[in-house]
C-alpha atoms as a PDB file:
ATOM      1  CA  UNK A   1     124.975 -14.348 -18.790  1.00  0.00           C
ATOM      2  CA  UNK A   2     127.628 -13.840 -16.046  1.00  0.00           C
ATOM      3  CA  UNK A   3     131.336 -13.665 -17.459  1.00  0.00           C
ATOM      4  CA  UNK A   4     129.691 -15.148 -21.429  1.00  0.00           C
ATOM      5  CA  UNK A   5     130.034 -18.325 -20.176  1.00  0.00           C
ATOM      6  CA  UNK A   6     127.874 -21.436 -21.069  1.00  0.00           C
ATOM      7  CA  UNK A   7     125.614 -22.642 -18.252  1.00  0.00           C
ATOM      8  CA  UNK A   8     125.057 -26.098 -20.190  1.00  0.00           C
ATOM      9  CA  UNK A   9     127.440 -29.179 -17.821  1.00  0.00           C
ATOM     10  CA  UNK A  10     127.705 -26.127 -15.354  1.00  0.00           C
ATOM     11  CA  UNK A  11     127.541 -27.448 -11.565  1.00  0.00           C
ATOM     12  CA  UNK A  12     123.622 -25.881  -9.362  1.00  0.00           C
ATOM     13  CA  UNK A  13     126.240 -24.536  -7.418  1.00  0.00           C
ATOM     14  CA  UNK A  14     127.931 -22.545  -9.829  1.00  0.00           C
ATOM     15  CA  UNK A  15     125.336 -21.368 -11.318  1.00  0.00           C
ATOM     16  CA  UNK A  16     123.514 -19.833  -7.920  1.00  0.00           C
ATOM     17  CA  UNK A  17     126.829 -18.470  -8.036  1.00  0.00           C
ATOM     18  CA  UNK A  18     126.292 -16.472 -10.846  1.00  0.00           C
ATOM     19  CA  UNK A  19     122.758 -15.590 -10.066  1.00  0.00           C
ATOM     20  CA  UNK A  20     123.960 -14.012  -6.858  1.00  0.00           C
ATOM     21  CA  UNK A  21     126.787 -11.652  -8.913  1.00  0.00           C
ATOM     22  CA  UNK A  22     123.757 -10.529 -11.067  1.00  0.00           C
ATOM     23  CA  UNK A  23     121.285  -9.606  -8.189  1.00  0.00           C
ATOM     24  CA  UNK A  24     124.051  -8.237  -5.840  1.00  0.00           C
ATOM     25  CA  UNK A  25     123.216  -4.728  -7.906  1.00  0.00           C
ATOM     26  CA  UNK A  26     120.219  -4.739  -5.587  1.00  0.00           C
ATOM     27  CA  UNK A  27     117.996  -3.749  -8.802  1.00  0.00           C
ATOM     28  CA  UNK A  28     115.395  -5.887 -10.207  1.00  0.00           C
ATOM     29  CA  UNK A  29     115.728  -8.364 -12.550  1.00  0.00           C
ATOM     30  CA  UNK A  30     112.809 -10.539 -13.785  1.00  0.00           C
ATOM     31  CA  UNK A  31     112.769 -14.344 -13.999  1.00  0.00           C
ATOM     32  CA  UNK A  32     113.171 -13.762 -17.927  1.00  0.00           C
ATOM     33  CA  UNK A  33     115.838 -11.727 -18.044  1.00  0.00           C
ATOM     34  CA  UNK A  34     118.075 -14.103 -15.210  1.00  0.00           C
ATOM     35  CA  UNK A  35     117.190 -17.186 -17.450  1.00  0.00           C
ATOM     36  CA  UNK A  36     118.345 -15.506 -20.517  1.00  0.00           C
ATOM     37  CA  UNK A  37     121.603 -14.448 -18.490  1.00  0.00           C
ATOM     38  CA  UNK A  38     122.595 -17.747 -17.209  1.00  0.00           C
ATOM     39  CA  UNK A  39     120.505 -19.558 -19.717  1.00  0.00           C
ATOM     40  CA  UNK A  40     118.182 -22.257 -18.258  1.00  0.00           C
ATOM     41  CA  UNK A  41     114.620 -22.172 -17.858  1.00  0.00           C
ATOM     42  CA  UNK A  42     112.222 -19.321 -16.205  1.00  0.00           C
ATOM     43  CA  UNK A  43     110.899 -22.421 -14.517  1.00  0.00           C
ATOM     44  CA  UNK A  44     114.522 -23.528 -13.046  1.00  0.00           C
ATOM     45  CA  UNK A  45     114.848 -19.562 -11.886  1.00  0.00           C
ATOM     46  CA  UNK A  46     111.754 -20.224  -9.672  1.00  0.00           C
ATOM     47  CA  UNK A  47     113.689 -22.784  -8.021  1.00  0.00           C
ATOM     48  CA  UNK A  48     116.808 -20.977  -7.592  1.00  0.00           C
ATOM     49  CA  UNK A  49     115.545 -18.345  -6.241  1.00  0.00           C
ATOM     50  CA  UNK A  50     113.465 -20.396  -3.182  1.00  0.00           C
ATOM     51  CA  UNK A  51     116.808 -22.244  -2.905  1.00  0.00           C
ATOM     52  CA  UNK A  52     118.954 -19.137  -2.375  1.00  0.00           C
ATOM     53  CA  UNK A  53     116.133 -17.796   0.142  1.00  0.00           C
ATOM     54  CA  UNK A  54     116.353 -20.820   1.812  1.00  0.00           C
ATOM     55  CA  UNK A  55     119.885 -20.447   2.240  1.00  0.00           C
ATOM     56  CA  UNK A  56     119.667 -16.787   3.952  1.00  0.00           C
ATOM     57  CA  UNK A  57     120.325 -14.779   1.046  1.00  0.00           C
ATOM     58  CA  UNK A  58     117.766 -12.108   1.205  1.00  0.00           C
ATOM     59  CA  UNK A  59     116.283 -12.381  -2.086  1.00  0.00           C
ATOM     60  CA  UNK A  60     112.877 -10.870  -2.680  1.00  0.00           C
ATOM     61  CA  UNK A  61     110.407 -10.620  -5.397  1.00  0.00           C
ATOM     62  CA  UNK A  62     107.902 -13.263  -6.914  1.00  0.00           C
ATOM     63  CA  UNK A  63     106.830 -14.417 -10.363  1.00  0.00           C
ATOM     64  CA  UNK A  64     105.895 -12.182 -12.415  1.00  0.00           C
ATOM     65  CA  UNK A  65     107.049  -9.468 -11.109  1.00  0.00           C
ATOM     66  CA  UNK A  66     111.146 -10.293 -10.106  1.00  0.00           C
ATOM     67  CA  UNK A  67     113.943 -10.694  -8.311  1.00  0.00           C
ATOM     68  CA  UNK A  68     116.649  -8.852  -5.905  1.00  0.00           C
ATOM     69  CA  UNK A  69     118.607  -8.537  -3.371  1.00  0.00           C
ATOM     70  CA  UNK A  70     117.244  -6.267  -0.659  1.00  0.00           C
ATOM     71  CA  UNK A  71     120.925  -5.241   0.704  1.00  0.00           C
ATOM     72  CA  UNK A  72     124.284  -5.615   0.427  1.00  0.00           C
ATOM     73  CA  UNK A  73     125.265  -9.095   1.834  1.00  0.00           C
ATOM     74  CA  UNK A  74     127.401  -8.460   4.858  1.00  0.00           C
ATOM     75  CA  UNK A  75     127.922 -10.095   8.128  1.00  0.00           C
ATOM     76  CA  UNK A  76     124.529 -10.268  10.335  1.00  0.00           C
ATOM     77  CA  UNK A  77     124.189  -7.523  12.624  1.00  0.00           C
ATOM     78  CA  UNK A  78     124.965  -9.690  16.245  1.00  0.00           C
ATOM     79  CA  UNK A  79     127.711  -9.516  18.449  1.00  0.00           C
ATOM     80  CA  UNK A  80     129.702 -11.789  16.820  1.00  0.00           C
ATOM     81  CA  UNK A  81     132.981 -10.769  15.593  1.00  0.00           C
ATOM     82  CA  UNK A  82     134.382 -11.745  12.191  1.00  0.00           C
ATOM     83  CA  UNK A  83     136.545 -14.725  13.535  1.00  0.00           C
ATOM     84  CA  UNK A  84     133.209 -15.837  15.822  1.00  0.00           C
ATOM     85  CA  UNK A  85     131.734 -15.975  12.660  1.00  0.00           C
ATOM     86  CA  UNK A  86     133.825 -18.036  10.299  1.00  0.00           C
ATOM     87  CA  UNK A  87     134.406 -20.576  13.399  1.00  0.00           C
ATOM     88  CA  UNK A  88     130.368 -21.012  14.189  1.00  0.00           C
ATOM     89  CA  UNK A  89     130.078 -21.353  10.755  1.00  0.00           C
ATOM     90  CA  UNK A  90     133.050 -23.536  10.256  1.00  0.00           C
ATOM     91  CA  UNK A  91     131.754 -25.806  13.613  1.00  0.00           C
ATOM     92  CA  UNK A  92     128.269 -25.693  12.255  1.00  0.00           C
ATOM     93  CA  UNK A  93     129.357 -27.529   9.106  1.00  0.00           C
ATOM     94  CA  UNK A  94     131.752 -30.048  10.509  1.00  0.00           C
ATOM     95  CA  UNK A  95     128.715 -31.150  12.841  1.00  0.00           C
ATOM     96  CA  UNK A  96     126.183 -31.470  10.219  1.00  0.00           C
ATOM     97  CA  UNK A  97     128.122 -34.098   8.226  1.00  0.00           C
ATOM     98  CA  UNK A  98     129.382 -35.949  11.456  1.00  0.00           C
ATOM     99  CA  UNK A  99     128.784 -39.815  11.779  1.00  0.00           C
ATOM    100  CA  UNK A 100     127.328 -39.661  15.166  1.00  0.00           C
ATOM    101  CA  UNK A 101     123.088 -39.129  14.241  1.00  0.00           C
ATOM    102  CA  UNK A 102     123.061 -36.725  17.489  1.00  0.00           C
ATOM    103  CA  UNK A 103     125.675 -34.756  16.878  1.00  0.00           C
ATOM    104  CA  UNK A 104     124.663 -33.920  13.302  1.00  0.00           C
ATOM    105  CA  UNK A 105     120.629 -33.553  14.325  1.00  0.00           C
ATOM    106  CA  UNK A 106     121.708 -30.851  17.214  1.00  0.00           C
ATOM    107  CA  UNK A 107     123.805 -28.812  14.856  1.00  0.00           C
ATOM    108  CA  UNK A 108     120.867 -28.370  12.770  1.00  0.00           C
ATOM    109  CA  UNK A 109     119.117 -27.425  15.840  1.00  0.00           C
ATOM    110  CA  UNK A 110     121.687 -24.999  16.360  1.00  0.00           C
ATOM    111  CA  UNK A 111     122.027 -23.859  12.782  1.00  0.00           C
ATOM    112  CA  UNK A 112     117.592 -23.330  13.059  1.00  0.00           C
ATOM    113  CA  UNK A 113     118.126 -21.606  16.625  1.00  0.00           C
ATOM    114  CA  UNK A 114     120.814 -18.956  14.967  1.00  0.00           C
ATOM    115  CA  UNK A 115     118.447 -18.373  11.973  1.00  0.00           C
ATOM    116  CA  UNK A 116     115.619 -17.795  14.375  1.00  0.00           C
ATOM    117  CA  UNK A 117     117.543 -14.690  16.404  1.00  0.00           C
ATOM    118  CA  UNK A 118     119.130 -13.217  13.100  1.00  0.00           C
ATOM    119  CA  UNK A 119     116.833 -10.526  11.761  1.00  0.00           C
ATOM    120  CA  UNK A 120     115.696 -10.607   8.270  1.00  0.00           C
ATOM    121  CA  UNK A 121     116.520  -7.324   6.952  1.00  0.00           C
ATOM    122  CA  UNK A 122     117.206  -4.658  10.051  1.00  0.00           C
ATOM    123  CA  UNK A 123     120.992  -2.769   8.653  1.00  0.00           C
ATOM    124  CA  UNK A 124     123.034  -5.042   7.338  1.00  0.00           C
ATOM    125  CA  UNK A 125     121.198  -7.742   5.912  1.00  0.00           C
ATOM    126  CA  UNK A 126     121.301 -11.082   7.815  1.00  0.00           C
ATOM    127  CA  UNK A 127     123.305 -14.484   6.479  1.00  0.00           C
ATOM    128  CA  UNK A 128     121.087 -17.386   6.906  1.00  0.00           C
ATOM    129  CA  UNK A 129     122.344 -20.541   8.730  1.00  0.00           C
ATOM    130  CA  UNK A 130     119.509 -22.665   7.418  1.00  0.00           C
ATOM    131  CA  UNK A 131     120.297 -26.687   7.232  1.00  0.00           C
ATOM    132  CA  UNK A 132     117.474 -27.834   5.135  1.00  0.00           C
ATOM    133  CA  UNK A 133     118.447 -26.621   1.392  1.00  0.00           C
ATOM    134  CA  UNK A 134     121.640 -25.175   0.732  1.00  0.00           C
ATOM    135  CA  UNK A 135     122.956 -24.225  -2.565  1.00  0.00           C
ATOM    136  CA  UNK A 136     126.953 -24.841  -1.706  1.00  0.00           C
ATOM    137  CA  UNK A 137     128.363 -27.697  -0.551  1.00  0.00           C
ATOM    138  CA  UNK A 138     130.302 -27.092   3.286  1.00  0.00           C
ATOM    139  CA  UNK A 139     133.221 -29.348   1.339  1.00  0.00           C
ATOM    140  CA  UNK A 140     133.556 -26.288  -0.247  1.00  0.00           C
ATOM    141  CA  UNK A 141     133.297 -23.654   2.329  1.00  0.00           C
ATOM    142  CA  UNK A 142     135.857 -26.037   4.517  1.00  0.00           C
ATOM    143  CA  UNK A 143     138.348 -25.682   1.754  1.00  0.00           C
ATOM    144  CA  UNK A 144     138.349 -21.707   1.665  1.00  0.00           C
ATOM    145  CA  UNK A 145     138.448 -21.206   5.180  1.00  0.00           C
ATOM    146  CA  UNK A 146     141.936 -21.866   5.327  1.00  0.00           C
ATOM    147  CA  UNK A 147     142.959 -18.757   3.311  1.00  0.00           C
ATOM    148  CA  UNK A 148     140.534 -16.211   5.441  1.00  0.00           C
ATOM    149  CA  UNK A 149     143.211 -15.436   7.763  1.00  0.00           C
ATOM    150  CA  UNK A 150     145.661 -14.001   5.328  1.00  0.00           C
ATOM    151  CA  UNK A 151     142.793 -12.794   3.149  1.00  0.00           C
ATOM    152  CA  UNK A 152     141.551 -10.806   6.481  1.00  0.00           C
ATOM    153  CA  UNK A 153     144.448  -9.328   7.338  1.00  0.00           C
ATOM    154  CA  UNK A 154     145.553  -8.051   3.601  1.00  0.00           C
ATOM    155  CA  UNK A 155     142.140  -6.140   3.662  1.00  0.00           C
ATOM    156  CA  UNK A 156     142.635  -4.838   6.724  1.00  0.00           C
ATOM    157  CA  UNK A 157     146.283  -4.103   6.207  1.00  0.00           C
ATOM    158  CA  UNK A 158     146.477  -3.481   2.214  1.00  0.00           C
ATOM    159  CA  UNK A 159     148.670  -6.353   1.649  1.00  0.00           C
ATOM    160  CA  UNK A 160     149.511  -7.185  -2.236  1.00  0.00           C
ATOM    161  CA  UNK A 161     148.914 -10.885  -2.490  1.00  0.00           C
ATOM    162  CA  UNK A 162     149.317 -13.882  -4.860  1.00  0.00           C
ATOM    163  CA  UNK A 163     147.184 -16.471  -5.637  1.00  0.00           C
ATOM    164  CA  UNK A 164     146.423 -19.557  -7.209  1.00  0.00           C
ATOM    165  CA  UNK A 165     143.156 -19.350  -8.902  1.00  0.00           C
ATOM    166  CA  UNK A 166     140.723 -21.909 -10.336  1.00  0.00           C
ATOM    167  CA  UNK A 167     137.920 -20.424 -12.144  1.00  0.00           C
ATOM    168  CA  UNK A 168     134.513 -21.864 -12.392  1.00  0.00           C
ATOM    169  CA  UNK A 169     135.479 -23.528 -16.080  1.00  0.00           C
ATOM    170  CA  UNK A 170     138.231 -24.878 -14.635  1.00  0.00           C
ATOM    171  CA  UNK A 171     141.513 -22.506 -15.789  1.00  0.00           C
ATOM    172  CA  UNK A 172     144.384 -22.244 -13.188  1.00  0.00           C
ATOM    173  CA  UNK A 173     145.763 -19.115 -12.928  1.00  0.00           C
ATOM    174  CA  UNK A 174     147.959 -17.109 -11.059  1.00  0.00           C
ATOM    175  CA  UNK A 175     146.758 -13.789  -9.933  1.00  0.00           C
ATOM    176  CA  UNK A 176     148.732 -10.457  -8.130  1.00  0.00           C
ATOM    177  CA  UNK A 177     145.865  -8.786  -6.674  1.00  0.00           C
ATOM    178  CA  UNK A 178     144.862  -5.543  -3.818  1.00  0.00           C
ATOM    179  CA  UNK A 179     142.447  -7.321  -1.569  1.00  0.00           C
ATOM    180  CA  UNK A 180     139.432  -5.218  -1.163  1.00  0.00           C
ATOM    181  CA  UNK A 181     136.400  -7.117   0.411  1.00  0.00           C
ATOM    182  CA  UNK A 182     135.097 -10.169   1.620  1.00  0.00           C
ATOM    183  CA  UNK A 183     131.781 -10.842   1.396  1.00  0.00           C
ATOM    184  CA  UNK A 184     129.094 -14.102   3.098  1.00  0.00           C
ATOM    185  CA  UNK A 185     126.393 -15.147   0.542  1.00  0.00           C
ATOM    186  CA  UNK A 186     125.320 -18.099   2.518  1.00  0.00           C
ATOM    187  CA  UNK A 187     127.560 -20.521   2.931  1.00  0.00           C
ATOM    188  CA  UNK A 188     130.187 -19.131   0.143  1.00  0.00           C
ATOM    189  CA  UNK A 189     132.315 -16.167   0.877  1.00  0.00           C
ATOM    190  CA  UNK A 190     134.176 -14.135  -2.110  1.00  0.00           C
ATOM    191  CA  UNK A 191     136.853 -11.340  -2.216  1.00  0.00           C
ATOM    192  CA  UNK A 192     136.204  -8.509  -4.513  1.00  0.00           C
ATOM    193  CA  UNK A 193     140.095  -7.607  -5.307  1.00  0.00           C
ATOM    194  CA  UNK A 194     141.491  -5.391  -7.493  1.00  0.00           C
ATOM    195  CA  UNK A 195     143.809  -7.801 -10.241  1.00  0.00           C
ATOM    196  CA  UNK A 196     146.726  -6.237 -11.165  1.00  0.00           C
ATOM    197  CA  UNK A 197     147.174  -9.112 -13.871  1.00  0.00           C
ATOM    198  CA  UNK A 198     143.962  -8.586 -15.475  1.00  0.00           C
ATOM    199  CA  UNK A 199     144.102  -4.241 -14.642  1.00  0.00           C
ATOM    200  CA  UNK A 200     140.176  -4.333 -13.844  1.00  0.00           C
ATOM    201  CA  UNK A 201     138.586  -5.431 -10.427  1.00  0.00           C
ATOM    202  CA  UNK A 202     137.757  -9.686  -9.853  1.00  0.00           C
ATOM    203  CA  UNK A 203     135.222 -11.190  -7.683  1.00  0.00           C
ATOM    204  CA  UNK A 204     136.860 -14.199  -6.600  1.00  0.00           C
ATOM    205  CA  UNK A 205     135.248 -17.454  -4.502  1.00  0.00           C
ATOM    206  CA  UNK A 206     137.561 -18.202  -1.440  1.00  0.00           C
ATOM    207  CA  UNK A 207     136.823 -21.658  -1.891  1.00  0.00           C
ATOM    208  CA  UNK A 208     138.342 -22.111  -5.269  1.00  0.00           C
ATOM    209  CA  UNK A 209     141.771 -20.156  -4.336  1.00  0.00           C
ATOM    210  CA  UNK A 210     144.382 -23.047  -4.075  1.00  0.00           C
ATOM    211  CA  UNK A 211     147.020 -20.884  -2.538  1.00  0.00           C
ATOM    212  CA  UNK A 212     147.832 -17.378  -1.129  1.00  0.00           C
ATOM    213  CA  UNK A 213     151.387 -15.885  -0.558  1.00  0.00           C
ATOM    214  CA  UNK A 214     151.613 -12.553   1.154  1.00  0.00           C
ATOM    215  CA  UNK A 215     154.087 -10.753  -1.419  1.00  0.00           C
ATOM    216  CA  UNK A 216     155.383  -8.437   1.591  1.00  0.00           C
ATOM    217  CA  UNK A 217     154.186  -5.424  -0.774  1.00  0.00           C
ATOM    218  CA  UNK A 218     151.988  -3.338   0.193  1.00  0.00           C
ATOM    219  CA  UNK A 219     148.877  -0.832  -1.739  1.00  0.00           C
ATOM    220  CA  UNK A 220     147.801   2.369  -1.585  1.00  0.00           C
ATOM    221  CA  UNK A 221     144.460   3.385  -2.529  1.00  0.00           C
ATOM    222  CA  UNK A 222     144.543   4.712  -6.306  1.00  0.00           C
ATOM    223  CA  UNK A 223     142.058   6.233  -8.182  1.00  0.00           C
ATOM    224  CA  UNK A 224     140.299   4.002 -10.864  1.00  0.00           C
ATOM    225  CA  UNK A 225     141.433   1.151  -8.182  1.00  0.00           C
ATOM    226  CA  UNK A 226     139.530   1.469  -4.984  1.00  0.00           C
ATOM    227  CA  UNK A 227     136.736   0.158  -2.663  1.00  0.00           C
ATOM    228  CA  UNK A 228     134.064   2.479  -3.468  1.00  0.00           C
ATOM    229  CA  UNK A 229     134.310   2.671  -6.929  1.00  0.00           C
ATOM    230  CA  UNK A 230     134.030  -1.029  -7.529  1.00  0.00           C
ATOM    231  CA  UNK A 231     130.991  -0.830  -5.724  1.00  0.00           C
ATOM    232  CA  UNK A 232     130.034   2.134  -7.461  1.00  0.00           C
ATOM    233  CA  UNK A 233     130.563   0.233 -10.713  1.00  0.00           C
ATOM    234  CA  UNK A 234     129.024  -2.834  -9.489  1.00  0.00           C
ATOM    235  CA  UNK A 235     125.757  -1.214  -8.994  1.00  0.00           C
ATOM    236  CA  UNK A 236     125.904  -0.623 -12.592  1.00  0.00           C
ATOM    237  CA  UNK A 237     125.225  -3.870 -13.266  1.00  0.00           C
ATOM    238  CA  UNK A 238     128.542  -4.819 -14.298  1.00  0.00           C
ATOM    239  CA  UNK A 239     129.663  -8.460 -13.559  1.00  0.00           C
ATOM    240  CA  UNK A 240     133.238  -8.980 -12.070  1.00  0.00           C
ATOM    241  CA  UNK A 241     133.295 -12.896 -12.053  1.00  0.00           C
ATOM    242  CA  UNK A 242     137.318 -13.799 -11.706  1.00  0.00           C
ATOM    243  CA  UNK A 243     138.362 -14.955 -14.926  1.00  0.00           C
END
């Protein structure tokens, strides 16, 4: 079970959440042992796992046999640069909830037209833009997106930051951490930091960081503390929720 934590009250959301920090090893995991984890039934895995596919992450397997990721969950390999990205995705979501019947039916048409081009598993794995299930609610995506700018840059310029943190059992906390990496999983994008208040790497979701303050410190890459090894420890199966 992701982080120990008790699936029973727990949000779908959350909890597809969770499934997609256990199958981001890209090893594979059987319906059995992902129920046991995040402890609901084999049956309710089935439908998890047809939800998340529906939802662009690239989840393969069947019953019987399992489940996993088939690649690292990137951005999709187009011509589309990250801010391109987060504001189609970002204008995408708006549209779907809009008032006006048109305006919401054509950005599903769009959101269909951009999942027909994307390739399914060419590289670096595609993000799905599908409309018709989605696992995370675009209230919640809308609320993260106003940190991605600072979160950006501190990646791409090693910038210390603190944040505000509300974990998925509802804690508040206040985290110094090294951004590392942010990462798409269909409609929900998380930072894989290093914590200097908990000394051992965090996966955080974007959308549940109330605030960000750029510290004006900077980090340099350390062993024990880096990139690579994170993902070298991730593949081990080890689960970095934020807590």
């Amino acid at each position: 079970m992701a982080g120990g934590r008790k699936q029973t009250g727990i949000r779908r959301s959350d909890r597809l959440f969770d499934l997609i920090q256990i199958l981001r090893d890209g090893k594979l995991h059987t319906a059995r042992e992902l129920a046991e984890r995040v402890e609901v039934s084999e049956r309710t895995i089935w439908r998890d796992m047809a939800t998340l596919r529906a939802s662009g992450v690239p989840v393969e397997g069947e019953r019987g046999v399992g489940y996993m990721v088939t690649s690292p969950i990137t951005l999709p390999p187009m011509n589309l640069s990250m801010g391109e990205l987060e504001a189609l995705h970002l204008a995408v979501a708006i549209l779907s909830e809009a008032t006006d019947p048109d305006l919401a039916s054509n950005a599903k048409s769009l959101a269909a037209k951009i999942d027909a081009v994307l390739p399914e598993n060419t590289g670096p794995p595609a993000a799905g833009w599908g409309m018709a299930v989605h696992p995370f609610a675009f209230a919640d995506a809308r609320t993260g997106f106003r940190h991605m700018p600072l979160l950006r840059t501190a990646v791409r310029e090693k910038k210390v930051l603190r944040i505000a943190y509300l974990s998925l059992d509802g804690t508040k906390t206040t985290r110094l951490v090294r951004p590392l990496q942010l990462d798409y999983w269909g409609r929900v994008w998380t930072m894989s930091a290093w914590c200097e208040t908990r000394d051992d790497f965090r996966t955080f979701r974007v959308d549940r960081i109330e605030s960000t303050i750029d510290t004006g410190a900077q980090f340099r890459d350390e062993p024990g503390k880096t990139l690579a090894e994170f993902l070298a420890i991730q593949k081990a199966s080890k689960v970095f929720e934020a807590r």
